[in-house]
Protein backbone atom coordinates (compact mmCIF):
# COMPACT_ATOMS: atom_id res chain seq x y z
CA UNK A 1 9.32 -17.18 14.66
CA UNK A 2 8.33 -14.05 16.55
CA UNK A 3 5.84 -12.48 15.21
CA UNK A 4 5.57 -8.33 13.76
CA UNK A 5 4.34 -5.71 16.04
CA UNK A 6 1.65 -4.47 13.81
CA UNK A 7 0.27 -8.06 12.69
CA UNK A 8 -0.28 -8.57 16.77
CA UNK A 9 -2.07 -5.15 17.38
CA UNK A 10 -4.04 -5.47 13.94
CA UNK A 11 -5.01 -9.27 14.85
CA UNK A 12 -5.78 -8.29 18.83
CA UNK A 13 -8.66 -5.66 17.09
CA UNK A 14 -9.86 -6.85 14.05
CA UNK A 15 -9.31 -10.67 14.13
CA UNK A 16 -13.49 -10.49 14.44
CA UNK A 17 -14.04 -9.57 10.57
CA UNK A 18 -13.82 -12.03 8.66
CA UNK A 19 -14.58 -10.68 5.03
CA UNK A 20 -11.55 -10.30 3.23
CA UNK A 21 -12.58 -6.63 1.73
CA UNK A 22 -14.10 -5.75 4.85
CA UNK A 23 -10.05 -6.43 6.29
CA UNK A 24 -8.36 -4.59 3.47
CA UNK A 25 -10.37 -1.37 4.50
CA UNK A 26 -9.91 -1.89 8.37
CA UNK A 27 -5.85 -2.19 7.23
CA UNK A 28 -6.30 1.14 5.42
CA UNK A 29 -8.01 3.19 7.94
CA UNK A 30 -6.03 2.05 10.82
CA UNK A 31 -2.11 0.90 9.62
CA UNK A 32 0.02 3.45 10.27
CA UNK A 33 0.81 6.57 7.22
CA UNK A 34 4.12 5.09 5.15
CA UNK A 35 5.76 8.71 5.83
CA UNK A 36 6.58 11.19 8.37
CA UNK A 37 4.33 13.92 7.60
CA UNK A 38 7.09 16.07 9.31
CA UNK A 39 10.29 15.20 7.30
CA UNK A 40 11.52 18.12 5.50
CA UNK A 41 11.33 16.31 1.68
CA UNK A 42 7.37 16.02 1.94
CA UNK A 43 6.87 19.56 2.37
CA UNK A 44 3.90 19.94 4.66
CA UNK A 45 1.86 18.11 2.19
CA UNK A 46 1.05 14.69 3.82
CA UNK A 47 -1.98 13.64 4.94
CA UNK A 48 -2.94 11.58 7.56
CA UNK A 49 -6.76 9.88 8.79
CA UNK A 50 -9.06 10.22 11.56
CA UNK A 51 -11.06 7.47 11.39
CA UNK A 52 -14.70 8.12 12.89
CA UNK A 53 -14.81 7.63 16.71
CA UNK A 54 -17.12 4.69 16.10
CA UNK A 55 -15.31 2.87 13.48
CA UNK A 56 -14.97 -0.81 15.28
CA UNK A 57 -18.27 -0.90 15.36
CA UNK A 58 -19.15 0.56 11.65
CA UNK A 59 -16.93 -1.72 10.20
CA UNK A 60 -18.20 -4.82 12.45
CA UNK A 61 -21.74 -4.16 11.20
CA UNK A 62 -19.72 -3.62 7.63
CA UNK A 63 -18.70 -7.50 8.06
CA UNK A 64 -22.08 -8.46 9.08
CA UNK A 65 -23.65 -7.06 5.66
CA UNK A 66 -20.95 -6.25 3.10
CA UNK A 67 -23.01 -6.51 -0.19
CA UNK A 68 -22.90 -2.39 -0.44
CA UNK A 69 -19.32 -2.29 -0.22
CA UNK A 70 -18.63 -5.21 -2.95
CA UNK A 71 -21.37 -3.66 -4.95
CA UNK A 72 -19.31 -0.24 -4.66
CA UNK A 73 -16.35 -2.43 -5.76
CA UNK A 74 -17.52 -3.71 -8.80
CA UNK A 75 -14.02 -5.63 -8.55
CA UNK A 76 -12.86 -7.05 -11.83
CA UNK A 77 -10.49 -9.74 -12.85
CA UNK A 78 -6.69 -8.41 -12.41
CA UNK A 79 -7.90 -5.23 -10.54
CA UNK A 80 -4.83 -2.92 -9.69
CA UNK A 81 -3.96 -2.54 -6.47
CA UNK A 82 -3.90 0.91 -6.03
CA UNK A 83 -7.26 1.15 -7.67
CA UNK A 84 -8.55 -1.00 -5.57
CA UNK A 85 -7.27 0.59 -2.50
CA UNK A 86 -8.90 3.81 -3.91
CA UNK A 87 -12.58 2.70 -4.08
CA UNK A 88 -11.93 1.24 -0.22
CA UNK A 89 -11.38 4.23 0.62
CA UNK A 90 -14.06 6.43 -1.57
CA UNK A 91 -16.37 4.27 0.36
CA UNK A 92 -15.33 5.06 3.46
CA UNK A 93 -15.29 9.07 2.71
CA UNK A 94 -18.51 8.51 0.79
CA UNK A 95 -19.93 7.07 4.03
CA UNK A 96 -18.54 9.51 6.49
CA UNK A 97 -20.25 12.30 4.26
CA UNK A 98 -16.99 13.91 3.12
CA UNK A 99 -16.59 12.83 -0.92
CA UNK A 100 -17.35 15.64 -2.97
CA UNK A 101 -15.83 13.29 -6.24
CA UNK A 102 -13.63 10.26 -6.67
CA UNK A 103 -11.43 9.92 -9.93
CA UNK A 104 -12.39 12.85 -11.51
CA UNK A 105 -10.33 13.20 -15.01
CA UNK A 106 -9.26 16.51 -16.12
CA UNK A 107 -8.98 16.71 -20.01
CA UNK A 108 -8.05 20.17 -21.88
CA UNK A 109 -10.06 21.27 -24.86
CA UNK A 110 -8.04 18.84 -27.12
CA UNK A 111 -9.26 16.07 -25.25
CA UNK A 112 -5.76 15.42 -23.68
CA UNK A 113 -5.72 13.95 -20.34
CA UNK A 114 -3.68 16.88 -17.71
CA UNK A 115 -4.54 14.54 -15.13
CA UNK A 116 -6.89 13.35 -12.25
CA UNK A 117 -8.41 14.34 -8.87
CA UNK A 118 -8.25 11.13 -6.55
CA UNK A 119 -10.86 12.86 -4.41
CA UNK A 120 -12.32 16.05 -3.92
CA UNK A 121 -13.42 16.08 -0.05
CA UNK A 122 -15.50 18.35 1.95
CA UNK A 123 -13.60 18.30 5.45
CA UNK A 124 -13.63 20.02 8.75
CA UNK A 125 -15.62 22.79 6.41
CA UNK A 126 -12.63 22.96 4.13
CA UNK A 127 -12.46 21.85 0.15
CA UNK A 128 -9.72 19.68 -0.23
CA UNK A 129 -7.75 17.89 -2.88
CA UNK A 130 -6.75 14.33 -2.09
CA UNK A 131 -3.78 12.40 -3.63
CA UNK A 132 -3.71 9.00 -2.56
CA UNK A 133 -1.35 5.91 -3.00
CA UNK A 134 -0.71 2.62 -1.79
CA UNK A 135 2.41 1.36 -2.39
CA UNK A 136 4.86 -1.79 -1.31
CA UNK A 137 8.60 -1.00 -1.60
CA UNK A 138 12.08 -2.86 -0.82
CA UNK A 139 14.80 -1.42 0.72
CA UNK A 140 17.82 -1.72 -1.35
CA UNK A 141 21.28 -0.45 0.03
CA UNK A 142 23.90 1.23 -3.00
CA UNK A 143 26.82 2.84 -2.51
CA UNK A 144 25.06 6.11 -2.96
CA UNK A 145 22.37 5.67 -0.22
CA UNK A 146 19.55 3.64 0.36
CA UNK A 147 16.34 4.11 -2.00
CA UNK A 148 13.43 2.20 -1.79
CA UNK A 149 12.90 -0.04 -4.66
CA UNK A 150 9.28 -1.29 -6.49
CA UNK A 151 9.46 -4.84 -6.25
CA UNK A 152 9.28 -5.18 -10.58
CA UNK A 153 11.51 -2.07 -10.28
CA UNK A 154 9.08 -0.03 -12.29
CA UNK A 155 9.94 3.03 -9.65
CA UNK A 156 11.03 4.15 -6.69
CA UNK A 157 9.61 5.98 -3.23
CA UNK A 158 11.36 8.97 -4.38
CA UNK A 159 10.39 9.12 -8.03
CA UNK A 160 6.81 8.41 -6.70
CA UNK A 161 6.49 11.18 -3.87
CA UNK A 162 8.46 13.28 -6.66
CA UNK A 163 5.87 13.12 -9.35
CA UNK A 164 3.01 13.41 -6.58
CA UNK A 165 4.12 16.53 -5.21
CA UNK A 166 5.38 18.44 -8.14
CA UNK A 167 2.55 17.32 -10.19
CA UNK A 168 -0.58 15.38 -9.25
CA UNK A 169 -0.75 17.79 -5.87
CA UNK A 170 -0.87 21.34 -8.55
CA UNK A 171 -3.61 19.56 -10.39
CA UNK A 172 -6.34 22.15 -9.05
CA UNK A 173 -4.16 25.27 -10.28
CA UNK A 174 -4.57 24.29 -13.36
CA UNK A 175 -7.12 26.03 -15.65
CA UNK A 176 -8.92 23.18 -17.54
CA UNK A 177 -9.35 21.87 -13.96
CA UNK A 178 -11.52 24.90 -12.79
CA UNK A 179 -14.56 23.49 -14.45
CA UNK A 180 -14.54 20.58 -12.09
CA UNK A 181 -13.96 22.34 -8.40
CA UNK A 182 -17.16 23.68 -6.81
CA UNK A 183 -15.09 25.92 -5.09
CA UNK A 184 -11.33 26.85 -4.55
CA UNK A 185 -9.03 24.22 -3.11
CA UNK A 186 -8.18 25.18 0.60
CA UNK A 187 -5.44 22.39 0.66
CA UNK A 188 -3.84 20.08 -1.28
CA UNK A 189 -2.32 17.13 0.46
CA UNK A 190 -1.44 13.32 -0.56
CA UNK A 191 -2.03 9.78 1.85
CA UNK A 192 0.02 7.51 1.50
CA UNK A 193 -0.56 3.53 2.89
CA UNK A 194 2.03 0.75 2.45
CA UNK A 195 4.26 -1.57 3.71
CA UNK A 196 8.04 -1.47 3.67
CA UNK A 197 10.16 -4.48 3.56
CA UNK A 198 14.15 -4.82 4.52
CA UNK A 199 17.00 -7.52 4.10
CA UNK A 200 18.45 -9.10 6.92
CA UNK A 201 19.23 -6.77 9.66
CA UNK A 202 18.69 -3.20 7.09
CA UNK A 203 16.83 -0.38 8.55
CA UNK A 204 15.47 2.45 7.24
CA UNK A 205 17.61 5.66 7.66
CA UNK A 206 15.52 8.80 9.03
CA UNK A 207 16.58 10.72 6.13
CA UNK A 208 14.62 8.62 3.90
CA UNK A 209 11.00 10.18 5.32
CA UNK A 210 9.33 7.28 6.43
CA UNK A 211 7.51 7.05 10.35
CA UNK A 212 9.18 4.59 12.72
CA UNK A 213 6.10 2.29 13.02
CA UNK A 214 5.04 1.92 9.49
CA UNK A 215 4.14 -1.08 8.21
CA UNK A 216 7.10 -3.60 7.50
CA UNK A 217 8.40 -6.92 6.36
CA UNK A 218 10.91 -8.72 4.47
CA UNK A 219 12.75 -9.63 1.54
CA UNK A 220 14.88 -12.55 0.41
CA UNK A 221 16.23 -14.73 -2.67
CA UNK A 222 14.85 -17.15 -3.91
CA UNK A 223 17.62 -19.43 -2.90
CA UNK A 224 16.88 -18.22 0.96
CA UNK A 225 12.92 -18.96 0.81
CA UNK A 226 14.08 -22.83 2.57
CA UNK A 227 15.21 -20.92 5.50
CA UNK A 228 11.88 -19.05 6.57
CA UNK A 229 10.42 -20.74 9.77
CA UNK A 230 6.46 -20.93 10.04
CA UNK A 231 3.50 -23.11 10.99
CA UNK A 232 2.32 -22.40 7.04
CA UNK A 233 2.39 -20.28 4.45
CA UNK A 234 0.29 -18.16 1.67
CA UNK A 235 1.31 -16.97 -1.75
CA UNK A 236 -0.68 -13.46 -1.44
CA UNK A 237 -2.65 -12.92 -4.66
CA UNK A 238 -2.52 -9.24 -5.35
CA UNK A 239 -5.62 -7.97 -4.13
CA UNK A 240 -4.67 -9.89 -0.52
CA UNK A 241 -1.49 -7.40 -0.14
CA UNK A 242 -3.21 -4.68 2.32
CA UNK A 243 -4.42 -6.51 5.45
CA UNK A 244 -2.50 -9.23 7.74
CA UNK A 245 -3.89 -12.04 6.57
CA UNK A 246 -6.79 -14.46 8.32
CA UNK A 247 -7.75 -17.78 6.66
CA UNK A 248 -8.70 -21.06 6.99
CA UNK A 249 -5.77 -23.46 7.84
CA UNK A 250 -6.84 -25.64 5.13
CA UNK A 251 -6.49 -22.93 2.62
CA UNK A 252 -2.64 -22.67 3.55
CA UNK A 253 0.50 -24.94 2.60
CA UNK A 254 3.31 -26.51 4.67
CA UNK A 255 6.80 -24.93 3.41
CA UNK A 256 7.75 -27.68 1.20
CA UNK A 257 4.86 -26.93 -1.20
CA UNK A 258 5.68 -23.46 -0.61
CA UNK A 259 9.17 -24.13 -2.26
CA UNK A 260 7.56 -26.47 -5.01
CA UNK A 261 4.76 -23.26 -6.16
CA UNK A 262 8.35 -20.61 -5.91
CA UNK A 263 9.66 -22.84 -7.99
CA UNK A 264 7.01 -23.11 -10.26
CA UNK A 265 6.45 -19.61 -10.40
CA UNK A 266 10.09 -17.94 -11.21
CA UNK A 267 10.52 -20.96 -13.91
CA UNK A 268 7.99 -18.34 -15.66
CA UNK A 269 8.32 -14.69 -14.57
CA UNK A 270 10.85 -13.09 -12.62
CA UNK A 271 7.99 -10.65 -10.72
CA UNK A 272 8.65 -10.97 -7.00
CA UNK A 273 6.34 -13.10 -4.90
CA UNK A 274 4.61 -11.81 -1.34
CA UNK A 275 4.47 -14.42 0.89
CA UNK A 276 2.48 -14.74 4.39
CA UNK A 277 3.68 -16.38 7.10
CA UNK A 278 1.40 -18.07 9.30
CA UNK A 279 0.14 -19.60 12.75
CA UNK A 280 -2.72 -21.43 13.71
CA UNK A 281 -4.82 -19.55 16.20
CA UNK A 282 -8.52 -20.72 17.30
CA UNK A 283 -8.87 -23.14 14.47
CA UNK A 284 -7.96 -20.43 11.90
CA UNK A 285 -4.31 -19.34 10.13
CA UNK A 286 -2.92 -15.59 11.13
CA UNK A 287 -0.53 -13.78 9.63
CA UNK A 288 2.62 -13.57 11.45
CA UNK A 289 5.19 -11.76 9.04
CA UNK A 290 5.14 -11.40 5.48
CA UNK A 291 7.62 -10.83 2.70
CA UNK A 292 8.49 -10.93 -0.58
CA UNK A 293 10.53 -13.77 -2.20
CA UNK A 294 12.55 -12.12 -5.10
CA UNK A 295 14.78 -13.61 -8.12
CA UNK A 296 18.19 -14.79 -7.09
CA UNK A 297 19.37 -11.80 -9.49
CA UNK A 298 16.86 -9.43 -7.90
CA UNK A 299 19.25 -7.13 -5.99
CA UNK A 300 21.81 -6.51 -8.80
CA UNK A 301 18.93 -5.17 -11.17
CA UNK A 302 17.72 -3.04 -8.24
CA UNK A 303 20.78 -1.89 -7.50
CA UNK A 304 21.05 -0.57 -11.30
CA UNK A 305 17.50 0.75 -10.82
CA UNK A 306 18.56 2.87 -7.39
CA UNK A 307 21.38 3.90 -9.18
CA UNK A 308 19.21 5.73 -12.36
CA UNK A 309 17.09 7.37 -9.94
CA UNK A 310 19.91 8.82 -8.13
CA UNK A 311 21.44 10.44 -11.06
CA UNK A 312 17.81 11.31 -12.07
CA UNK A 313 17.19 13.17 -9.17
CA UNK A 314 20.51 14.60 -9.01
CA UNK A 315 19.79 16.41 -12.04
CA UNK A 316 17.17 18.23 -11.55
């Protein structure tokens, strides 16, 4: 099976780290944004890195000695995703010199949370506010458009960039939050990593926002998983869902015990699984695609889920 275009550039540079946190910041400061910072619906408000001219060799001395950044991390057991992806990241600003703060909570005088800075960043001699998210979505097709669907349906690209924008981005206008800014916000922006992931022969329509090379895979039923054609495979814990992934072949399975741990898994959740698929290169398993293996009755309950946001966001 041929493999993605990003998982072959992404391999051909940084095949030579080898911790698995050093990776997952390597994915986030060089993967393409999710969204096209130009597309009319994001309002001039996205983001985008420059990593530091020197950065393969930072992050190869990173891999060398990583006990700063997994002290940083102070990872716990079921760590979210995004908040994971967050620290990565504070690292790398507080590294570079930029971070000013990271997660700072805004409360008013009733101690009610109005909401939270994701970083405060001294830049280019500018302040700046920060809004930052990493998120997977699946392309579902309805008859009123395409949306891009959370893979437990808890939201939805739009809903997300909705709440971001309206909300989270007017954080530093607000006056309970003046106590916390060391000087007026010169621009208030969001980043926004991810992968996107597509059934069959779907694409992503250019009205949706998204860049053409951003970060994609696939999705299938259950019922399909027998058909997907690999060397070996990985069920990606959640934590493993940045980077393409680079293991030891003996830490793989064939596709028959793939099927067997599917299986096993859906007979006692219907959350959607990520799955790597993998060749053997020099001794060692890379990622060639990945995608996520959903509930036969996945799309119908998307479907239903596309269809509330669309009549959510046709009321406004």
């Amino acid at each position: 099976m041929q493999s993605e275009p990003f998982q072959v550039a992404f391999h051909a540079r940084w095949s030579g780290l080898r911790d698995p946190h050093v990776r997952a910041l390597a994915w986030l400061l060089d993967a393409p944004d999710l969204l096209d910072p130009a597309a009319a619906q994001w309002q001039g408000k996205i983001a985008t890195l420059t990593p530091a001219s020197d950065l393969d060799r930072w992050l190869a001395a990173l891999d060398g000695a990583p006990e700063n950044l997994h002290a940083f991390l102070m990872l716990r057991p079921y760590e979210r995703l995004g908040r994971y992806a967050e620290k990565l990241l504070a690292f790398y600003f507080f590294r570079q010199g930029m971070l000013v703060a990271h997660g700072v909570q805004v409360q008013s005088e009733k101690n009610q949370t109005i909401g939270e800075f994701d970083y405060l960043l001294q830049t280019a001699g500018q302040f700046e506010h920060w809004e930052f998210a990493t998120k997977l979505y699946l392309l579902e097709g309805s008859a009123d458009g395409d949306y891009f669907v959370g893979p437990n349906l808890a939201d939805t690209l739009g809903t997300k960039m909705r709440k971001i924008l309206d909300r989270q981005l007017a954080l530093g206008g607000h006056p309970d939050a003046q106590a916390h800014l060391p000087a007026p916000i010169e621009r208030a922006c969001a980043l926004i990593k991810g992968w996107l992931f597509y059934h069959g022969n779907d694409q992503a329509s250019p009205a949706l926002g998204v860049r053409a090379d951003h970060c994609r895979g696939f999705w299938c039923a259950q019922a399909d998983a027998g058909q997907l054609d690999a060397e070996c495979f990985v069920l990606l814990p959640r934590l493993s869902w940045l980077a393409p992934l680079q293991i030891e072949i003996d830490q793989t399975v064939d596709k028959a015990a793939m099927i067997v741990a599917l299986e096993a898994h859906f007979a006692q959740t219907s959350t959607p699984v990520l799955v790597s698929l993998l060749r053997a290169v020099d001794g060692i398993a890379q990622e060639i695609r990945r995608g996520f293996i959903v509930p036969d009755d996945w799309r119908e309950r998307a479907g239903q889920r596309a269809q509330r946001a669309f009549i959510a966001s046709h009321s406004r």
